[in-house]
Protein backbone atom coordinates (compact mmCIF):
# COMPACT_ATOMS: atom_id res chain seq x y z
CA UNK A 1 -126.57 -83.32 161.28
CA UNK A 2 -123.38 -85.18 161.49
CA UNK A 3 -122.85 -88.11 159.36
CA UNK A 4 -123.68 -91.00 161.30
CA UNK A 5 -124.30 -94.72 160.77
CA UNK A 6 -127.01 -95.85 163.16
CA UNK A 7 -126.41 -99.66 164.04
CA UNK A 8 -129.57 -100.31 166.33
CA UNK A 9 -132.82 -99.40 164.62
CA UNK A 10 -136.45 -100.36 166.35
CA UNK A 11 -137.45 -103.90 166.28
CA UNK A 12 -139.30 -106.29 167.38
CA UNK A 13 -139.65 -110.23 167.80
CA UNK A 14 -143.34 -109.78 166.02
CA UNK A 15 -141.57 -107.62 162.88
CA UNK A 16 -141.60 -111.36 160.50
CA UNK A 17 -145.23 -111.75 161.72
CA UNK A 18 -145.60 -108.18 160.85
CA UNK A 19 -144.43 -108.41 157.12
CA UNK A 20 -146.10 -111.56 156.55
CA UNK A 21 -149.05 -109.93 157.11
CA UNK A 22 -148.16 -106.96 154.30
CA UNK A 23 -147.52 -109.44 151.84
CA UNK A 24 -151.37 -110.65 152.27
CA UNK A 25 -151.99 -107.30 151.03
CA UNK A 26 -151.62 -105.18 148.02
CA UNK A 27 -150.37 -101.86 148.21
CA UNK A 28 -153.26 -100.00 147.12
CA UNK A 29 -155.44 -101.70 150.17
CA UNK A 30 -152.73 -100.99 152.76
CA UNK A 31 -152.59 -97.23 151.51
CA UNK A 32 -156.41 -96.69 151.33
CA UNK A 33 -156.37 -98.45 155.18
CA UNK A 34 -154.02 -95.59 156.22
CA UNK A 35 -156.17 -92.51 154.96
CA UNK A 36 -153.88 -92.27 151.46
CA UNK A 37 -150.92 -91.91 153.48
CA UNK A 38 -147.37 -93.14 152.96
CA UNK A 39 -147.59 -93.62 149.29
CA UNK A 40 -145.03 -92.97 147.46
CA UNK A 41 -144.58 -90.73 144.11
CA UNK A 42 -145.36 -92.87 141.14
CA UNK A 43 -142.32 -91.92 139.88
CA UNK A 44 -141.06 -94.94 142.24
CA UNK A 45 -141.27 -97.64 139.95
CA UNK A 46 -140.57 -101.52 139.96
CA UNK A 47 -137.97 -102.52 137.10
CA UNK A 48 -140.14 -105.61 136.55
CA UNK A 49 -143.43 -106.67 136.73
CA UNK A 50 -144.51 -109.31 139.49
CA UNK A 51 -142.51 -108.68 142.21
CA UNK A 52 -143.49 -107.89 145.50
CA UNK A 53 -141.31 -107.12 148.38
CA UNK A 54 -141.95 -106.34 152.18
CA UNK A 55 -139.83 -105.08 155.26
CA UNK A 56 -138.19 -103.15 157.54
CA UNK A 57 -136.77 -100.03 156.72
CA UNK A 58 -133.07 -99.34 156.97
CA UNK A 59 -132.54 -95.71 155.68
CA UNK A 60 -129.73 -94.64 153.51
CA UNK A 61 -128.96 -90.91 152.65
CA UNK A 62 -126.13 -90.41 149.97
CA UNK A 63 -124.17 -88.04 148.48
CA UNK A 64 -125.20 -87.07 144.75
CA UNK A 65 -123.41 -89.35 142.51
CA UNK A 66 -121.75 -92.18 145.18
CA UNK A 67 -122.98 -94.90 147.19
CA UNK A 68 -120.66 -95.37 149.63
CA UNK A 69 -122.93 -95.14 152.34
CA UNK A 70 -124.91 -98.13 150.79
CA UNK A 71 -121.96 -100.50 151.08
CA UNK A 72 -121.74 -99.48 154.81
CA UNK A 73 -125.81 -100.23 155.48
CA UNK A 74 -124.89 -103.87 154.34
CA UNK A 75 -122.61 -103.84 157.56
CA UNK A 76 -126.21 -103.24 160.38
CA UNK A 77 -128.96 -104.48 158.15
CA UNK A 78 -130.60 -107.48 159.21
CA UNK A 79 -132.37 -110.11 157.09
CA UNK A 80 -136.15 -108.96 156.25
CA UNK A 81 -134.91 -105.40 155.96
CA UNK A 82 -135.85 -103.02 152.88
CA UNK A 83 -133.04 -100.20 152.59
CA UNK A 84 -134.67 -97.57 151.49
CA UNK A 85 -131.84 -94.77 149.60
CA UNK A 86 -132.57 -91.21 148.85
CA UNK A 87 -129.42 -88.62 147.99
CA UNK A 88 -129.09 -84.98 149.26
CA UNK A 89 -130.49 -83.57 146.54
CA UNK A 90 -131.39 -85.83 144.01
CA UNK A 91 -129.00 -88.00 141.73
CA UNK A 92 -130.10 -89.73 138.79
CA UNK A 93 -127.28 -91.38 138.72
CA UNK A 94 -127.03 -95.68 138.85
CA UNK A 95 -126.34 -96.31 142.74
CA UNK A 96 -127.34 -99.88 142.38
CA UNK A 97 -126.17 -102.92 140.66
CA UNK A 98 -125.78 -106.56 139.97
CA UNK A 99 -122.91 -107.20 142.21
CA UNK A 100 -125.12 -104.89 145.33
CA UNK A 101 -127.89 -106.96 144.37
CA UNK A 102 -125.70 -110.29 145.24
CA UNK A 103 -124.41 -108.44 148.37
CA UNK A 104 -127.81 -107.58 149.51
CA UNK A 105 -129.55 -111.36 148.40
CA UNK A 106 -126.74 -112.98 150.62
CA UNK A 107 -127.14 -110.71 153.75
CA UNK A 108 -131.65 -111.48 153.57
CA UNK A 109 -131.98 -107.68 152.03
CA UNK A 110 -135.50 -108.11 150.97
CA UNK A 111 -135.52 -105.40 148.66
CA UNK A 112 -134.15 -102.12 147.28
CA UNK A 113 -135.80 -98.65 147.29
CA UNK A 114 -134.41 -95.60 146.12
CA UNK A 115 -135.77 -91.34 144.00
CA UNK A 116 -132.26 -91.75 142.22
CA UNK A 117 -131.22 -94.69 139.56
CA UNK A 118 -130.30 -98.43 139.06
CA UNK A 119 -128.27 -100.16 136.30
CA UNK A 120 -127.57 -103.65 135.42
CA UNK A 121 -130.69 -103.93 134.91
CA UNK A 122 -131.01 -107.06 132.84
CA UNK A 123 -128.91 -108.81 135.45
CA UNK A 124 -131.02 -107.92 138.07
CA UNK A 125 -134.14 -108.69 136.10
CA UNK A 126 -132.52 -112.26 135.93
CA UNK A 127 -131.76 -112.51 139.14
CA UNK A 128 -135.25 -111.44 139.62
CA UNK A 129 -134.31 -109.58 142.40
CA UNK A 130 -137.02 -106.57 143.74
CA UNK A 131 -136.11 -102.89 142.75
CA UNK A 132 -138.34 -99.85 142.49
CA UNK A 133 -135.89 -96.71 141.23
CA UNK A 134 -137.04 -93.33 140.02
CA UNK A 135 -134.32 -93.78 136.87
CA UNK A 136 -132.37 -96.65 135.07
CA UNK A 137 -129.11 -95.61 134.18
CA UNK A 138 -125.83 -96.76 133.14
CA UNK A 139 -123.96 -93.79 134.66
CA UNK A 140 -121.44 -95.03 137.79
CA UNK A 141 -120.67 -93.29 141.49
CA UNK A 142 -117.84 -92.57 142.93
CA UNK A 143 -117.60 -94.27 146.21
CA UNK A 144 -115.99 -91.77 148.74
CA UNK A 145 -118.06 -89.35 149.99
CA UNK A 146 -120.08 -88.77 153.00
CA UNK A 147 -123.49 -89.49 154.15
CA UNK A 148 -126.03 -91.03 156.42
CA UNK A 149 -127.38 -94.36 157.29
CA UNK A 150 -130.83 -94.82 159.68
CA UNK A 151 -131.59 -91.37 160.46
CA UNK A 152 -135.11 -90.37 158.90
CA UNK A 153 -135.05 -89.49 154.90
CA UNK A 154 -137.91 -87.97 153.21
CA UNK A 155 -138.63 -90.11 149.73
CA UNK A 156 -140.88 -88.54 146.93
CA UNK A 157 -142.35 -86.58 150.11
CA UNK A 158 -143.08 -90.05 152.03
CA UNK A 159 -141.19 -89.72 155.50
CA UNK A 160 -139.44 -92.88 156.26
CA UNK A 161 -138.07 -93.49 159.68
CA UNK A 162 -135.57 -96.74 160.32
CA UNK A 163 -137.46 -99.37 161.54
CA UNK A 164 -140.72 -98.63 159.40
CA UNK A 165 -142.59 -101.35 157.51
CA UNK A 166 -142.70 -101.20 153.57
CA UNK A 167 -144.79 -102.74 150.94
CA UNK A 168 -143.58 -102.32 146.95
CA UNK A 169 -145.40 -103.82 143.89
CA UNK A 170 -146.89 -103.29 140.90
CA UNK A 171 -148.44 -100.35 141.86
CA UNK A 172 -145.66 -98.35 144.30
CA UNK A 173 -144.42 -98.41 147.27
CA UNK A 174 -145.97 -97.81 150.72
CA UNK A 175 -144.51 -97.29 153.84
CA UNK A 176 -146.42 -97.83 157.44
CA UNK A 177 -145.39 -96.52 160.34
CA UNK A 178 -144.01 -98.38 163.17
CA UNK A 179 -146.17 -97.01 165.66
CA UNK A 180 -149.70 -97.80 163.20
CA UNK A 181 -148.33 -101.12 162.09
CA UNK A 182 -151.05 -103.13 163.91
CA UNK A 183 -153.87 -101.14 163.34
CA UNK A 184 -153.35 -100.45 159.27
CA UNK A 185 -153.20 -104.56 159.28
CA UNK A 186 -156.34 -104.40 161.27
CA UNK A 187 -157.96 -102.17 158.72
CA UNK A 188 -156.47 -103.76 155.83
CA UNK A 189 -157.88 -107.23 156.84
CA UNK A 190 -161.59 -105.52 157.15
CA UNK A 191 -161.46 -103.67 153.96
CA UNK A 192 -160.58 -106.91 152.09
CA UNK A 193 -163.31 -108.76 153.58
CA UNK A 194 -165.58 -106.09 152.60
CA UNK A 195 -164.13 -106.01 148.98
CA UNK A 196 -164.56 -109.75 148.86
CA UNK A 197 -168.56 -109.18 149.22
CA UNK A 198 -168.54 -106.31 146.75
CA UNK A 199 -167.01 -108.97 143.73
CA UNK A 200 -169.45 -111.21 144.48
CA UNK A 201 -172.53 -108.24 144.09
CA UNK A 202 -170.22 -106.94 140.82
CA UNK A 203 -169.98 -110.99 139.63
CA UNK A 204 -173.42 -111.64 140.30
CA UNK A 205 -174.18 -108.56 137.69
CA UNK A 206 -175.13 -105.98 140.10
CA UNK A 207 -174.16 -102.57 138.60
CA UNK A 208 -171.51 -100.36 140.53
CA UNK A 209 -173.73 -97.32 140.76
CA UNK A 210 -176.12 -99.44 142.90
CA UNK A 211 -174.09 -101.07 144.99
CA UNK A 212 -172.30 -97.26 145.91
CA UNK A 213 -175.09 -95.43 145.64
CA UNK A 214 -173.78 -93.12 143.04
CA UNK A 215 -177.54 -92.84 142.01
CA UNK A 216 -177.68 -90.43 144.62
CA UNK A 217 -174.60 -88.79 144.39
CA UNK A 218 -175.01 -88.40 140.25
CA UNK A 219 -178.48 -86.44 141.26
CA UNK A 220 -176.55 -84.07 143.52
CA UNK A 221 -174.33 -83.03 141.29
CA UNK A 222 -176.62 -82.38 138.65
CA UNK A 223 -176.46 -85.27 136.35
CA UNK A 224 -179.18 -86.46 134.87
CA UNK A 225 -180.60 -89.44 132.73
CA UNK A 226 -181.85 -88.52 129.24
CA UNK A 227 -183.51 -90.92 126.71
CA UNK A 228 -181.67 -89.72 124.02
CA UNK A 229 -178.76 -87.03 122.42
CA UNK A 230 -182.24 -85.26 120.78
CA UNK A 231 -183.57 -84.64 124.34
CA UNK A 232 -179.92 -82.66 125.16
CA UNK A 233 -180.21 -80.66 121.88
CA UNK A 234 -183.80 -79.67 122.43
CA UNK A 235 -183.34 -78.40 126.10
CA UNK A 236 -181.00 -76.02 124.79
């Protein structure tokens, strides 16, 4: 494919609505209300605690080792946009910075994604600005090199498409579809409410294996209840 930078990406009026909504939501509960899909690796990690971030995806696809064609995604992203990086075939090096950071803060960036490294990392934990990078690294980029920006990029084997939604915390990173953005919220919204009457059965002292019927499922598998360690020894 040529190297391209996309301007127009798919949007819509209801997108802030849209990412609102994620934030309700953790990204464990918006994963499970997709079937387990569009998780990514765990190697994606946040470079603090307590941040959570939500948006539209503007993809970026670098060269090894330089991030030019992050400085040119500044130019089309739009404010409540997550650009989401990958390189062609992996870089550990640092792509991202303090002084991106303050480039992407004053154009509404929301937050940045990437499978290849960060640095400044104490400024940006200052800043307090949300990152979730496969390394932290002190090692630079050159800044002259091809690549791509919003054309689809596979991420820790996650698919990401411009325009897709994506939900980072403390746990990962998720990204939803465009096309299943609706429904996922739907589902979301209905698991939580379910969840919310399983605390109260777990607070109220009601044991797990009841309220799941593992009883059931323990029995077909073969597990059984014993009185004591003696009992095991002597059925030997």
């Amino acid at each position: 494919m040529k190297h391209v930078i996309v301007r127009q990406i798919p949007r819509s009026p209801k997108d802030p609505e849209r990412v609102s909504q994620l934030l309700e939501y953790g990204v464990a509960t918006i994963s499970e209300s997709q079937e387990k899909l569009g998780l990514l690796g765990p190697s994606i990690r946040p470079i603090q605690p307590g941040l959570k971030a939500a948006g539209t995806a503007v993809t970026v696809k670098c060269s090894d080792g330089d991030n030019l064609m992050l400085h040119a995604a500044l130019e089309v992203a739009q404010p409540g946009d997550v650009i989401v990086m990958t390189t062609m075939t992996g870089s550990a090096n640092g792509m991202f910075g303090e002084l991106l950071a303050n480039a992407f803060r004053v154009r509404g960036i929301n937050a940045f994604i990437t499978d290849a490294g960060v640095r400044d990392v104490a400024k940006l934990r200052e800043m307090k600005y949300p990152v979730w990078s496969k390394y932290i690294t002190a090692a630079g980029t050159s800044k002259n090199r091809p690549g791509w920006v919003n054309v689809p990029v596979v991420i820790e084997g996650v698919l990401v498409n411009p325009g897709d939604f994506v939900l980072a915390d403390d746990d990962g990173v998720v990204v939803v579809p465009r096309a299943e953005i609706d429904e996922v919220l739907r589902r979301a919204k209905e698991r939580e409410q379910r969840e919310d009457v399983t605390r109260k059965r777990i607070l109220d002292g009601e044991l797990t294996v009841d309220i799941y019927n593992f009883r059931k499922t323990l029995q077909e598998i073969g597990v059984k209840y014993v009185e004591s360690l003696d009992q095991v020894r002597g059925d030997q």
